[in-house]
C-alpha atoms as a PDB file:
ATOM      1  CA  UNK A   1     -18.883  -8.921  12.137  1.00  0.00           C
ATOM      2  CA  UNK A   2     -17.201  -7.250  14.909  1.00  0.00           C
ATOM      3  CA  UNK A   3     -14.802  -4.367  14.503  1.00  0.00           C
ATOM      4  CA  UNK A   4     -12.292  -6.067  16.519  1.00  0.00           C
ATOM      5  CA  UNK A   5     -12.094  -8.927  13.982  1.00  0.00           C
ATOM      6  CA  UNK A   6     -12.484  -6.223  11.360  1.00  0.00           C
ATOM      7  CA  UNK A   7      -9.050  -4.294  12.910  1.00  0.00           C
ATOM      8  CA  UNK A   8      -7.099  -7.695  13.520  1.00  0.00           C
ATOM      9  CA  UNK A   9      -7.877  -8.961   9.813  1.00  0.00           C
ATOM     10  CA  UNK A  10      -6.811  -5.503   8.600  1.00  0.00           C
ATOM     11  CA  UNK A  11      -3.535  -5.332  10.928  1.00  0.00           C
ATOM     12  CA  UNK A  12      -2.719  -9.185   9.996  1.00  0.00           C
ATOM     13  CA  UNK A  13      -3.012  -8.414   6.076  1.00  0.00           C
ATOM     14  CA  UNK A  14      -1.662  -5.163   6.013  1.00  0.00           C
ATOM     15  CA  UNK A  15       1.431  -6.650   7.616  1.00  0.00           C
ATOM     16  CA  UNK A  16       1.948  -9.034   5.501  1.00  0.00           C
ATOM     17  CA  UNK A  17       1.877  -6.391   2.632  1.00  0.00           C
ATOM     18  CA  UNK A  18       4.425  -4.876   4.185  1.00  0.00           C
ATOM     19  CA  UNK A  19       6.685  -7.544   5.468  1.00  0.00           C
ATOM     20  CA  UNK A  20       6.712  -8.748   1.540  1.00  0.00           C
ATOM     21  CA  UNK A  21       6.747  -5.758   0.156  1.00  0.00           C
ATOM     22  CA  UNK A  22       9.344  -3.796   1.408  1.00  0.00           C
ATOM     23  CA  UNK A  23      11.458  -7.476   1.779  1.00  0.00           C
ATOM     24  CA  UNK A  24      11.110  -7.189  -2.086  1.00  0.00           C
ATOM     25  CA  UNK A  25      13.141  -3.724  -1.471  1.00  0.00           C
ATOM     26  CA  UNK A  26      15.702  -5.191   0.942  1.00  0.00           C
ATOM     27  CA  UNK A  27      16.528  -7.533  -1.435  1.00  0.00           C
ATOM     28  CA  UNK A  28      17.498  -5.844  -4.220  1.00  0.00           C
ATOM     29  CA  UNK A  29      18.786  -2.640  -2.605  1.00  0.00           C
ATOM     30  CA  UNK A  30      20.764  -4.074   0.563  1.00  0.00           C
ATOM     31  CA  UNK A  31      24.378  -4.736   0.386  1.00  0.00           C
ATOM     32  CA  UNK A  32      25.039  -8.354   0.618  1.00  0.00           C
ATOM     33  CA  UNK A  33      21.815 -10.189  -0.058  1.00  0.00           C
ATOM     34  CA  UNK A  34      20.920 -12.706  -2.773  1.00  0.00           C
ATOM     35  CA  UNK A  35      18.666 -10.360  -4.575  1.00  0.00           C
ATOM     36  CA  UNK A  36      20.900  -7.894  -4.472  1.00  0.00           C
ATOM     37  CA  UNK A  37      20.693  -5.465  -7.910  1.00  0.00           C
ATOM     38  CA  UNK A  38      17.559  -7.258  -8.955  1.00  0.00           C
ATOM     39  CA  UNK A  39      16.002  -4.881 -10.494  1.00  0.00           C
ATOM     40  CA  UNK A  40      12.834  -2.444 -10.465  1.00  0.00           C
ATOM     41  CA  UNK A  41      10.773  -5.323 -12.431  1.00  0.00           C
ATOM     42  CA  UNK A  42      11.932  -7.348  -9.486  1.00  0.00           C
ATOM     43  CA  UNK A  43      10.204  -4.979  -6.470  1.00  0.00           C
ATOM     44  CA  UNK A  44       7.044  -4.609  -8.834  1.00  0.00           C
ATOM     45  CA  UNK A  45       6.288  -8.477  -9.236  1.00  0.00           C
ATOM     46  CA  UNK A  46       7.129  -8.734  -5.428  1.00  0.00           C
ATOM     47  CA  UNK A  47       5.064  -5.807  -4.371  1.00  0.00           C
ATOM     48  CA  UNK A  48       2.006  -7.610  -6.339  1.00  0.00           C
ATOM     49  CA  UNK A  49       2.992 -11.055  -4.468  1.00  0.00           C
ATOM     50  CA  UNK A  50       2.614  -9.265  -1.162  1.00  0.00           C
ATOM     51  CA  UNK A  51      -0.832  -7.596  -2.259  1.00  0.00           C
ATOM     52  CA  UNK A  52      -1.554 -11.313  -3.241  1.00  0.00           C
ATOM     53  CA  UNK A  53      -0.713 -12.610   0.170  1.00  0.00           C
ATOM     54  CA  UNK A  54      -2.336  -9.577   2.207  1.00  0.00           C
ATOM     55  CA  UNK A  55      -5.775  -9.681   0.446  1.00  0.00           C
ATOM     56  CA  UNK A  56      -6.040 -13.541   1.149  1.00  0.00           C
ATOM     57  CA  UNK A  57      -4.880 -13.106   5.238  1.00  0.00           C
ATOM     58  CA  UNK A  58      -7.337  -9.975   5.070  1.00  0.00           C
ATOM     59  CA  UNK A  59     -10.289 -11.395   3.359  1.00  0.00           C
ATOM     60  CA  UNK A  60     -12.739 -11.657   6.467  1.00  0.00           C
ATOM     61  CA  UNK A  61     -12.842  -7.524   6.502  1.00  0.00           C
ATOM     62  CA  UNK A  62     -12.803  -7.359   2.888  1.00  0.00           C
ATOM     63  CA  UNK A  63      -9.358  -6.688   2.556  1.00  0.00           C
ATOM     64  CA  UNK A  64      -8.924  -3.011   2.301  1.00  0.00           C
ATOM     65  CA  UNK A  65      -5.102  -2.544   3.119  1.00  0.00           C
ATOM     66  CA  UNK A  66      -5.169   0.630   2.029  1.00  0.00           C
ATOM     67  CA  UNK A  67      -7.123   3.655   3.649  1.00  0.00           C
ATOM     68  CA  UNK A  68      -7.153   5.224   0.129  1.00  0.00           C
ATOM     69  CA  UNK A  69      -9.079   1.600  -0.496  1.00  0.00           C
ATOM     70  CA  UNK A  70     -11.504   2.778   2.293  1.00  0.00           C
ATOM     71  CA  UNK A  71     -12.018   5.969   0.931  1.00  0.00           C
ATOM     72  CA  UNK A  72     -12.754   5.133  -2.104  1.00  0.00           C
ATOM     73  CA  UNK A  73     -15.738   2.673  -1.227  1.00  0.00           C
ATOM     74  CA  UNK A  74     -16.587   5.128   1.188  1.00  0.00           C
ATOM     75  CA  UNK A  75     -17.505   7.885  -1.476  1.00  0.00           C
ATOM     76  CA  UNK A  76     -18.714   5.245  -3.988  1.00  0.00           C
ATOM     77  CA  UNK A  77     -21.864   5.347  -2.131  1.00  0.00           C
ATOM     78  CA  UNK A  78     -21.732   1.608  -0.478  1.00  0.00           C
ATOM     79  CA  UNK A  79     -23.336   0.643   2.177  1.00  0.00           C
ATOM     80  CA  UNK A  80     -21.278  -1.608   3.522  1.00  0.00           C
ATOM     81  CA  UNK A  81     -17.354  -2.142   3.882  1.00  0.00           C
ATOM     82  CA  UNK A  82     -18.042  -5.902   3.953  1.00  0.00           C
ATOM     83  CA  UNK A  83     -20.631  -7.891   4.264  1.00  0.00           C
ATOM     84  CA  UNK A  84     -22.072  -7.556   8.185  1.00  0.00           C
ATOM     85  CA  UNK A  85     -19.263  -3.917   8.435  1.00  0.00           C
ATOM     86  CA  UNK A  86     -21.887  -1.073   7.811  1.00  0.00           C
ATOM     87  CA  UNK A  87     -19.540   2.430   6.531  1.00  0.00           C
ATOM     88  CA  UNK A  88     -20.031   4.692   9.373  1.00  0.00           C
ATOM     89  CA  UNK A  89     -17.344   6.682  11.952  1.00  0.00           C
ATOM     90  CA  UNK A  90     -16.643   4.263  14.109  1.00  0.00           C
ATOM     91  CA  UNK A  91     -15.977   1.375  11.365  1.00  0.00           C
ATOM     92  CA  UNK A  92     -14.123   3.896   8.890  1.00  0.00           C
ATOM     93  CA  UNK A  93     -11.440   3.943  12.001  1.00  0.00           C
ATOM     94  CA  UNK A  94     -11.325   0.433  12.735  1.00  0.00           C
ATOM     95  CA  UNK A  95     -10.030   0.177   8.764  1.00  0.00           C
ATOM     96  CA  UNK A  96      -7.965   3.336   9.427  1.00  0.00           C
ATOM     97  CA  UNK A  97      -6.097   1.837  12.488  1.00  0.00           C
ATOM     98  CA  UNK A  98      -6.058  -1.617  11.393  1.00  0.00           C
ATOM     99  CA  UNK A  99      -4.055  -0.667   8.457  1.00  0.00           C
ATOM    100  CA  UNK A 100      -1.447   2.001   9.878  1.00  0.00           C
ATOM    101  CA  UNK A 101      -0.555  -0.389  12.636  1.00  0.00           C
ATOM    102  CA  UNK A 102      -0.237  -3.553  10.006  1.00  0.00           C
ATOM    103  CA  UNK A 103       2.018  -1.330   8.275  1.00  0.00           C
ATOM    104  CA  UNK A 104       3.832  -0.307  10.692  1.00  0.00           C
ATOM    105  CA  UNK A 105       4.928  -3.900  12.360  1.00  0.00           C
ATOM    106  CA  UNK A 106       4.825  -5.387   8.845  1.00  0.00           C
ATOM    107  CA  UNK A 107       8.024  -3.300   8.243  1.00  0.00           C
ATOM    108  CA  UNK A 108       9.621  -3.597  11.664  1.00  0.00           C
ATOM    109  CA  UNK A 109       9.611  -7.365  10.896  1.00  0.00           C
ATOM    110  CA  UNK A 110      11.134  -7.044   7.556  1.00  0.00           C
ATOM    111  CA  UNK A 111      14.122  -5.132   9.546  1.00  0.00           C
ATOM    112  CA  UNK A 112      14.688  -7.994  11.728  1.00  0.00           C
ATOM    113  CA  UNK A 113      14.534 -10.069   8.839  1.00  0.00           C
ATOM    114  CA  UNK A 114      17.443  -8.439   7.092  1.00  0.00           C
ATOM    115  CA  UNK A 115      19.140  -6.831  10.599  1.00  0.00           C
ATOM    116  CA  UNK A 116      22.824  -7.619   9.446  1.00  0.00           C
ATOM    117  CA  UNK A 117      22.493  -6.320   5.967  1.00  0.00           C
ATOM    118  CA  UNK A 118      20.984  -3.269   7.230  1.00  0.00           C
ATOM    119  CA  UNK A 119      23.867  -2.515   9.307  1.00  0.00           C
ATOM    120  CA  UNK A 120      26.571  -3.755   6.431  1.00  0.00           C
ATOM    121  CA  UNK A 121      25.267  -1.330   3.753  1.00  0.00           C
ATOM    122  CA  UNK A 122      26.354   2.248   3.805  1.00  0.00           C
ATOM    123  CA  UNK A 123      24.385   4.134   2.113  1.00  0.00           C
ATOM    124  CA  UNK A 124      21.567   5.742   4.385  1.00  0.00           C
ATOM    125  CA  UNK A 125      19.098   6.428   1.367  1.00  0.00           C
ATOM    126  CA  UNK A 126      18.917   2.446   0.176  1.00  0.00           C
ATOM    127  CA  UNK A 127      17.982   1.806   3.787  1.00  0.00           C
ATOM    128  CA  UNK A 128      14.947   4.159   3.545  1.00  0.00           C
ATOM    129  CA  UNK A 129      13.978   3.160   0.315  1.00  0.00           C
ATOM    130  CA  UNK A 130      13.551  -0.190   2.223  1.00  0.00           C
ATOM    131  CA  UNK A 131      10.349   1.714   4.231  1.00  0.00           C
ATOM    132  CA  UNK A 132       9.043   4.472   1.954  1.00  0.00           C
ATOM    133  CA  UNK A 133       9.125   6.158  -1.271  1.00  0.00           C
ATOM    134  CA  UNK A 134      11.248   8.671  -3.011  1.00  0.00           C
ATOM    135  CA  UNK A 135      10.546  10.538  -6.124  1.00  0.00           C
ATOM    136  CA  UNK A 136      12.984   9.875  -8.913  1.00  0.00           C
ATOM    137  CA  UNK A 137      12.624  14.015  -9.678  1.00  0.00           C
ATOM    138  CA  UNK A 138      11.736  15.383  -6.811  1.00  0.00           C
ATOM    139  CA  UNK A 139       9.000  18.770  -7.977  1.00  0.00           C
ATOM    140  CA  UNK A 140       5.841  18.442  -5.213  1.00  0.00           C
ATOM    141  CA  UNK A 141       2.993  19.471  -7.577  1.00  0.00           C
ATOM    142  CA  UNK A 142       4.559  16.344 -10.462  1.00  0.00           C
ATOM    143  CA  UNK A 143       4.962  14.036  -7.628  1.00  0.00           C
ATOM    144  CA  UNK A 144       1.344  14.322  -5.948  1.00  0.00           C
ATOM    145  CA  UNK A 145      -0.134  13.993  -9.306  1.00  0.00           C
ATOM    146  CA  UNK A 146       1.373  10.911  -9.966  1.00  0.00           C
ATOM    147  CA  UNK A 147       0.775   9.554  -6.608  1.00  0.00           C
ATOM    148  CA  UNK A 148      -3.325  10.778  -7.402  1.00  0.00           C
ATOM    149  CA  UNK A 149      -3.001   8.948 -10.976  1.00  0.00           C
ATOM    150  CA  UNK A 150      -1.461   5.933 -10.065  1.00  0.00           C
ATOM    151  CA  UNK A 151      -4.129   5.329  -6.808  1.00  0.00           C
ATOM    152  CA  UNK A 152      -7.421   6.351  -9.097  1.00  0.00           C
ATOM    153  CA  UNK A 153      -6.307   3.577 -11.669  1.00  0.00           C
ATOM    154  CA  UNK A 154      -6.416   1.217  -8.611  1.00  0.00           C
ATOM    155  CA  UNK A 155      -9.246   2.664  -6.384  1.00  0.00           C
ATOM    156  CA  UNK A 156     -11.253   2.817  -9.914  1.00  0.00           C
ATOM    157  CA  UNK A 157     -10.602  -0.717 -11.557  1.00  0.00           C
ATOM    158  CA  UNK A 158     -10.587  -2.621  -7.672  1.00  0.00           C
ATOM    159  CA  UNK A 159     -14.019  -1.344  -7.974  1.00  0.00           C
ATOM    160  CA  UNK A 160     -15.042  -2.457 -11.321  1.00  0.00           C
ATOM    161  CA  UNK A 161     -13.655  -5.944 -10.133  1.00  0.00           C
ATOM    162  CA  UNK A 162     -16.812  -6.243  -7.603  1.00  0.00           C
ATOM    163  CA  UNK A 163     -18.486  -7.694 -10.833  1.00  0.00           C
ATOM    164  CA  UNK A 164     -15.833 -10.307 -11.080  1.00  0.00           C
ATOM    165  CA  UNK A 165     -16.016 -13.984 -10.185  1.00  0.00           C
ATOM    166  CA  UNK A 166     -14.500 -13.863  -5.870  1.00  0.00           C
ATOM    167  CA  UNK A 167     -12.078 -16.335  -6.709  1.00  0.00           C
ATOM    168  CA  UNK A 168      -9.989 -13.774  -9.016  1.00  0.00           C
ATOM    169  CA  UNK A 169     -10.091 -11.030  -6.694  1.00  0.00           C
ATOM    170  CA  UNK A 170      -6.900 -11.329  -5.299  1.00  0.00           C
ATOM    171  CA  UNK A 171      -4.923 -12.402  -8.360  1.00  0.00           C
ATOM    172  CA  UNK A 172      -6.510  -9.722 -10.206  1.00  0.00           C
ATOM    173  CA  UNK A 173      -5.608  -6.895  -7.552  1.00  0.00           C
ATOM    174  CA  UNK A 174      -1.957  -8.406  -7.285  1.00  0.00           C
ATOM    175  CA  UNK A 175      -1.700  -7.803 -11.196  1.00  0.00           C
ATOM    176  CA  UNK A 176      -3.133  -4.708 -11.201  1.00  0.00           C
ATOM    177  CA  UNK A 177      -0.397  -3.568  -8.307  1.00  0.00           C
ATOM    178  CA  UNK A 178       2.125  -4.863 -10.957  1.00  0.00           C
ATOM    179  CA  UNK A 179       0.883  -2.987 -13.719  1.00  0.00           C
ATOM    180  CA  UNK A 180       0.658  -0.274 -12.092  1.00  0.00           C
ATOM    181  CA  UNK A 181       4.017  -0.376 -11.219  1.00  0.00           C
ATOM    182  CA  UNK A 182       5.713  -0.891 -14.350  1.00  0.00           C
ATOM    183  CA  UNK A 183       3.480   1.546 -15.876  1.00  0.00           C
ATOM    184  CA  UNK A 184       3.605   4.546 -13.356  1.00  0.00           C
ATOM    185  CA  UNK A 185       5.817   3.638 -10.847  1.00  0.00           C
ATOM    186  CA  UNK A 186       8.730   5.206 -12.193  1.00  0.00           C
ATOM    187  CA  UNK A 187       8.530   8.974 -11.040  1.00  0.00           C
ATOM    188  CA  UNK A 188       7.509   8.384  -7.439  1.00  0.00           C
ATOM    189  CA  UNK A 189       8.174   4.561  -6.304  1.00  0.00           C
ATOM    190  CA  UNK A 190       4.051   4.310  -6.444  1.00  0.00           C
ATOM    191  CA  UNK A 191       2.887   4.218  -2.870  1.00  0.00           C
ATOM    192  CA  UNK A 192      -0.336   4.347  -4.118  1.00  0.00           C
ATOM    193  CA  UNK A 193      -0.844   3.738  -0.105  1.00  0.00           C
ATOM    194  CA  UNK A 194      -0.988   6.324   3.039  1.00  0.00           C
ATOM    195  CA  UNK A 195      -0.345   3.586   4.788  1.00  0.00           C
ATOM    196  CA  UNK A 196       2.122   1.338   3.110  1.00  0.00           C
ATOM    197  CA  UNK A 197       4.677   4.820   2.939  1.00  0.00           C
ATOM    198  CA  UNK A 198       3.990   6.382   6.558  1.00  0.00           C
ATOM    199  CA  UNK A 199       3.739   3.320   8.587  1.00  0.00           C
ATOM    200  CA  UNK A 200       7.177   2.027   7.616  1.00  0.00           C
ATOM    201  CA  UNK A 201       8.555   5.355   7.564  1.00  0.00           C
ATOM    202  CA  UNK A 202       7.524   6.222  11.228  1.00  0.00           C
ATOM    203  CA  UNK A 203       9.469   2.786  11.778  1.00  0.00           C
ATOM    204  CA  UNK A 204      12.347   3.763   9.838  1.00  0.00           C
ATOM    205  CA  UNK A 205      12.665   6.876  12.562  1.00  0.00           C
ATOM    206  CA  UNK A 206      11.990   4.846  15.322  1.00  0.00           C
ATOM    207  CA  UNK A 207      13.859   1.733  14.794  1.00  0.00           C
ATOM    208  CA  UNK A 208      17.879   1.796  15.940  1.00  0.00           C
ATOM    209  CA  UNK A 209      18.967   1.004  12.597  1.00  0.00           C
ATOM    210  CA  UNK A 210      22.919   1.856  12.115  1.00  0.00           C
ATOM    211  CA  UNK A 211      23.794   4.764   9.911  1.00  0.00           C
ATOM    212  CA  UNK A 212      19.942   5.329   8.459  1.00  0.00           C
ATOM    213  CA  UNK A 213      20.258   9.324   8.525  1.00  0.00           C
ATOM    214  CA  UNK A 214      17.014  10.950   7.792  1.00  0.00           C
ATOM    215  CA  UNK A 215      13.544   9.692   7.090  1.00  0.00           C
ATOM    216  CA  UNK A 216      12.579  12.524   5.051  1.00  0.00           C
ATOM    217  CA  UNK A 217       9.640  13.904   6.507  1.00  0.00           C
ATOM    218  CA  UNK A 218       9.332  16.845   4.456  1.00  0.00           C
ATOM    219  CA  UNK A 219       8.538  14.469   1.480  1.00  0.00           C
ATOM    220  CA  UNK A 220       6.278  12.275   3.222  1.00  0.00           C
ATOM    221  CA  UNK A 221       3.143  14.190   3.234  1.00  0.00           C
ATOM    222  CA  UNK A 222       3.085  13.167  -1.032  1.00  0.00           C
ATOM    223  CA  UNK A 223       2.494   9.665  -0.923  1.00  0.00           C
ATOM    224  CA  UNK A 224      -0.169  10.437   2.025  1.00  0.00           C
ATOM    225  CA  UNK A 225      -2.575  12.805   0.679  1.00  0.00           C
ATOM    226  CA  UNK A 226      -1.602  12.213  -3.354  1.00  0.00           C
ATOM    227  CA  UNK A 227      -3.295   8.503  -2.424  1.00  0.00           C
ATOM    228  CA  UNK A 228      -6.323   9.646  -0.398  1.00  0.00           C
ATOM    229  CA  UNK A 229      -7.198  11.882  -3.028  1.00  0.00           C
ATOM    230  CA  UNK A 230      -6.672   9.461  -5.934  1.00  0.00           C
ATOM    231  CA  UNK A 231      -8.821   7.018  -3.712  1.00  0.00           C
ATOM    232  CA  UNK A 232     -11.753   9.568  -3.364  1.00  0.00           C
ATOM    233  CA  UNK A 233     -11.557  10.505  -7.295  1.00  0.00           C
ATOM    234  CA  UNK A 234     -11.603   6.688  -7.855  1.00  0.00           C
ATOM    235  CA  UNK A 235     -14.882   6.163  -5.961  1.00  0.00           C
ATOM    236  CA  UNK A 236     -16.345   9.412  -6.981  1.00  0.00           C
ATOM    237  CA  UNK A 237     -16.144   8.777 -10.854  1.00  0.00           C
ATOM    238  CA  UNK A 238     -16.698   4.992 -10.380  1.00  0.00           C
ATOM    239  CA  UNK A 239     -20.070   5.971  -8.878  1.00  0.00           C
ATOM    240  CA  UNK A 240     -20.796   8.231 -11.660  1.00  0.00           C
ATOM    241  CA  UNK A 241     -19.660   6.296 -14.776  1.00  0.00           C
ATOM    242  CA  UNK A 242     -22.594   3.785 -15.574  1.00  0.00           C
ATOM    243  CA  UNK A 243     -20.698   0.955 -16.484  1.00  0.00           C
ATOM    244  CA  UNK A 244     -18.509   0.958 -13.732  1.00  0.00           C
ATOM    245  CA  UNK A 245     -21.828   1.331 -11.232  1.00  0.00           C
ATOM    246  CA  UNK A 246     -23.447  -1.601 -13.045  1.00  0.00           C
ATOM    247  CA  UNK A 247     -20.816  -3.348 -13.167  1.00  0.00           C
ATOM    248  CA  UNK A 248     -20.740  -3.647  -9.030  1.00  0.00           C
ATOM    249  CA  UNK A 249     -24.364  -4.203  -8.547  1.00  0.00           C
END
């Protein structure tokens, strides 16, 4: 398979993740809309729709959507990303790039989508909770190890799915998203995603959204490298653990 089919599958799914998943947020958080107030349980059962929906458009490059994803199968010793997409530089990029730039447009769509109740509500921090992720205590060291939790439990088990039958694999990783979200998602908002939080939050700064105040930059570095580490302790001890490595062969 070509890398260029590789970085349009991961750009097509990856936007679709984020189109659904942070129209979940818009929803419920926006002033105005018909999901307005929904609720957390709400976001997490959307947020595992939109994994649902971006592992099926994504399936030809095996669906990573997640560069904590790539990590992870990176360091579990794999040779390939998918089948014909050996792991090397120039393909570990390809995922890289696919999945910021999915991200990114994914969540400039979801503004245009819900344009006029972006610019009715009035409270700048439910607008960027629309794009990225905000710790419900905000301590650094608490925060980046929940973000590194929450991504091992779904670097880890995505990887013990490989023995699974294909036709679950994208139900199974939607419910996982959920679980983790009811389960962990409470302190930080679970990004469990570099790219899911700093794609739409470089288009929350960029896009001329009315009264959106700050995107919160010095925060934003948490649900970056808290995933990527979770991702690469995920693969790591998946590779070790016997039943896990059995499991995937």
């Amino acid at each position: 398979m070509s890398l260029g089919i590789v970085f349009l599958s991961e750009v097509f799914g990856t936007a679709m993740l984020t189109l659904l998943g942070c129209g979940v947020v818009a929803n419920v958080a926006l002033r105005g809309t018909k999901g307005n107030s929904g609720g957390f349980l709400m976001v997490t059962w959307g947020w595992g729709v939109a994994v649902f929906a971006g592992v099926f458009v994504a399936a030809k490059s095996g669906a990573h959507l997640n560069p904590a994803v790539t990590v992870g199968l990176l360091l579990n010793g794999k040779a390939e990303y998918a089948p014909g997409v050996p792991i090397d530089f120039a393909s570990t990029l390809t995922y890289f790039g696919g999945e910021m730039l999915g991200a990114f447009l994914g969540a400039v769509v979801c503004w245009l989508a819900y344009k006029q109740h972006f610019d009715a509500e009035e409270e700048a921090a439910s607008k960027l909770g629309v794009f990225s992720t905000g710790p419900a205590i905000r301590t650094t060291s608490w925060n980046l190890v929940t973000e590194i939790i929450g991504t091992f439990v779904l670097v880890f088990v995505i990887l013990a799915f490989a023995g699974t039958p294909t036709e679950l694999g994208p139900l199974a990783v939607a419910l996982l998203v959920v679980g983790i979200g009811v389960s962990l998602g409470g302190p930080t908002g679970y990004a469990i995603n570099p790219a899911r939080d700093l794609g739409p939050r470089i288009a929350h700064a960029l896009l001329p959204i009315k009264g959106k105040g700050s995107s919160d930059w010095g925060y934003s570095w948490i649900p970056v490298v808290g995933p990527l580490v979770g991702g690469a302790l995920g693969g790591l001890v998946a590779r070790l653990v016997p039943i896990i490595t059995t499991a995937a062969a």
